[in-house]
Protein backbone atom coordinates (compact mmCIF):
# COMPACT_ATOMS: atom_id res chain seq x y z
CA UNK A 1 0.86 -13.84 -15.66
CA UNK A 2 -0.06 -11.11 -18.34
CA UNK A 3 -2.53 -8.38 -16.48
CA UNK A 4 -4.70 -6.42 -18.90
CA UNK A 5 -2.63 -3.86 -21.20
CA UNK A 6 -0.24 -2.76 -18.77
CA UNK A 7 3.16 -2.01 -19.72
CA UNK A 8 6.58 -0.51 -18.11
CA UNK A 9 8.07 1.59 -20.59
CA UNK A 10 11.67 1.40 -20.32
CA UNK A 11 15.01 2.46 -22.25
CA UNK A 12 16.81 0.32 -24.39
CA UNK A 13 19.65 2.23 -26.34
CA UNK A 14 17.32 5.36 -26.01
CA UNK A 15 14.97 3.89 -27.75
CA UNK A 16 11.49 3.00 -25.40
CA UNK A 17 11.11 -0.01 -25.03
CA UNK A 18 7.19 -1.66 -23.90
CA UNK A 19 7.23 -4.88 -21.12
CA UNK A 20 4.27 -6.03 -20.46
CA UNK A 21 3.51 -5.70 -16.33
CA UNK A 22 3.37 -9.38 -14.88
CA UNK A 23 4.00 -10.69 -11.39
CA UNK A 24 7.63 -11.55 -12.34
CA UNK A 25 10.54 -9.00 -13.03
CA UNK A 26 13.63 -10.17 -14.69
CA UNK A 27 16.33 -7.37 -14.36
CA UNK A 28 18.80 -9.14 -16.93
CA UNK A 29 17.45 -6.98 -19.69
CA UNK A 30 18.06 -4.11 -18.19
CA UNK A 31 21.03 -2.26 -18.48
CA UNK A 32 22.71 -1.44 -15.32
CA UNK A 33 22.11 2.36 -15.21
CA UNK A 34 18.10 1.82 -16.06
CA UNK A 35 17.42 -1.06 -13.13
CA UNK A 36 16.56 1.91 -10.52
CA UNK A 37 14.22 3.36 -12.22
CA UNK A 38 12.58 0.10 -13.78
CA UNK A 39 12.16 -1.39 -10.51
CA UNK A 40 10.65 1.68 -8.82
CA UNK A 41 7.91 2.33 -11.90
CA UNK A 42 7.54 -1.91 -11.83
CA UNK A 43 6.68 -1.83 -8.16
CA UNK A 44 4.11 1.35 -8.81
CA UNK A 45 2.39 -0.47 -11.71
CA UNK A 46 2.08 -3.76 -10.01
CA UNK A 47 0.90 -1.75 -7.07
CA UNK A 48 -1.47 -0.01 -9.13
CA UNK A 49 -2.90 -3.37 -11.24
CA UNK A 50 -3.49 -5.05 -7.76
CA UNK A 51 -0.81 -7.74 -7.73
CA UNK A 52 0.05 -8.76 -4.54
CA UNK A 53 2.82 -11.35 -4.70
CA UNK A 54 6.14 -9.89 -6.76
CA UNK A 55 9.39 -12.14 -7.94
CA UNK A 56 12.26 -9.75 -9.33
CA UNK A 57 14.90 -11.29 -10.60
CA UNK A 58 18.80 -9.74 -10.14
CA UNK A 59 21.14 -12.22 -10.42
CA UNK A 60 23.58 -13.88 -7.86
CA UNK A 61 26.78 -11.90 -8.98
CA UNK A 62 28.34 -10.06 -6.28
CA UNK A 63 25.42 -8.49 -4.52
CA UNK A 64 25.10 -5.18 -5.88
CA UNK A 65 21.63 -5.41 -8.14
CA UNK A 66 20.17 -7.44 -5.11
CA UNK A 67 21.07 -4.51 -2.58
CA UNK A 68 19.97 -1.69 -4.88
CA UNK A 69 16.36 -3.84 -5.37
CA UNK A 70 16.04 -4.20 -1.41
CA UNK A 71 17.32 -0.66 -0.76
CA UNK A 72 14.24 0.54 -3.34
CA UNK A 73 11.79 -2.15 -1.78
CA UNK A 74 12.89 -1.06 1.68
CA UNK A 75 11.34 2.75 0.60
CA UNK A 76 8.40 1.82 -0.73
CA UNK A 77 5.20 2.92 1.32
CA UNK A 78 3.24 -0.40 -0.13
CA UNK A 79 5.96 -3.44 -0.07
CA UNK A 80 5.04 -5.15 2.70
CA UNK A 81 7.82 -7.20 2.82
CA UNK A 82 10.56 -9.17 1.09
CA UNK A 83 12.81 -11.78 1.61
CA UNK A 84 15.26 -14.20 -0.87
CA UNK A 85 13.21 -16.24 -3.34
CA UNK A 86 13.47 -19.84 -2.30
CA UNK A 87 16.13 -22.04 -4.11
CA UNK A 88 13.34 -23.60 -6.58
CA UNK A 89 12.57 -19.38 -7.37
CA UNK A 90 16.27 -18.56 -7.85
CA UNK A 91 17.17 -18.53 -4.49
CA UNK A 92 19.11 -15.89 -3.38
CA UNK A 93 19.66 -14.33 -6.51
CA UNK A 94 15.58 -12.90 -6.71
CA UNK A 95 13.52 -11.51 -4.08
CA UNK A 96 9.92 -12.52 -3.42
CA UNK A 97 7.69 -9.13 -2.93
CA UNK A 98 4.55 -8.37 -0.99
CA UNK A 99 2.66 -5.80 -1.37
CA UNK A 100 -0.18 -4.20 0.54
CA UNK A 101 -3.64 -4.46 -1.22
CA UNK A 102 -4.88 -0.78 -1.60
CA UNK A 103 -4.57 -0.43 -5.24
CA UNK A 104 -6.50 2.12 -7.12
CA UNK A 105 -7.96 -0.14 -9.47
CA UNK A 106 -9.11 -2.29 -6.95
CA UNK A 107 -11.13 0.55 -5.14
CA UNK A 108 -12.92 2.12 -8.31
CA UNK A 109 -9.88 4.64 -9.07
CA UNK A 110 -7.01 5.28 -11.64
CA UNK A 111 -6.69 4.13 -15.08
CA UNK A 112 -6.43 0.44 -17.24
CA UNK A 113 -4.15 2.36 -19.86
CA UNK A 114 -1.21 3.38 -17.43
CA UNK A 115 -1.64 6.87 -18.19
CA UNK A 116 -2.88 8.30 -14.78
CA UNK A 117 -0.15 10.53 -13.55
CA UNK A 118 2.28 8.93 -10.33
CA UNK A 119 1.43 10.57 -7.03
C-alpha cells in the first residue's frame, strides 16, 4: 500500500535516497548503521499518514536487527504494541506494529508533503 506522496528519505552511500511510506518496512536495504534511524522516522511518518497496522521486516539472522526494532518500538509514545509476524508474514524474522490512531492528518493538522517539522 502506496499512501499519497510520502516518502522516508534515507542514506544510501551518502547519497539520499526517497522510499515511498507504505504499511510494510523491509530493513534489507538498509545498511546496518542507517536501520535506527530509518525505523524511528518510518514509525513517525506512518504515525503521521494514519496507518495503523505496521510489518517491518529484519531478518531471522542472529537477533540483533529484531532487538534494535523492538528496543525502538518499545520507546515509541504511539506503538501500541508488537509482537512476531506470523509464519505466513515472515514469522519471527518481522514484527507486526500497532499504532495508536491520533495522527495529525487524521485530525485536520500537519502536512501531505512530509515537510512539517518532528515534535
Amino acid at each position: 500500500m502506496h499512501i499519497g506522496r510520502a516518502f522516508l528519505l534515507v542514506m544510501n552511500e551518502d547519497e539520499p535516497v526517497r522510499i515511498p511510506i507504505s504499511d510494510v518496512l523491509d530493513l534489507h536495504t538498509f545498511a546496518p548503521r542507517d536501520v535506527k534511524a530509518a525505523v524511528e522516522e518510518y514509525l513517525y511518518e506512518a504515525h503521521r499518514l494514519g496507518l495503523s497496522a505496521l510489518r517491518i521486516i529484519h531478518g531471522r539472522g542472529i537477533g540483533v536487527q529484531r532487538e534494535m526494532v523492538r528496543s525502538v518500538l518499545a520507546k515509541t509514545p504511539f506503538v501500541v504494541r508488537f509482537r512476531d509476524a506470523p509464519a505466513e508474514a515472515g514469522g519471527w524474522g518481522a514484527t507486526l506494529v500497532d499504532l495508536s490512531d491520533s495522527s495529525p492528518l487524521l485530525h485536520g493538522r500537519g502536512s501531505e508533503s512530509g515537510s512539517e517539522p518532528r515534535p
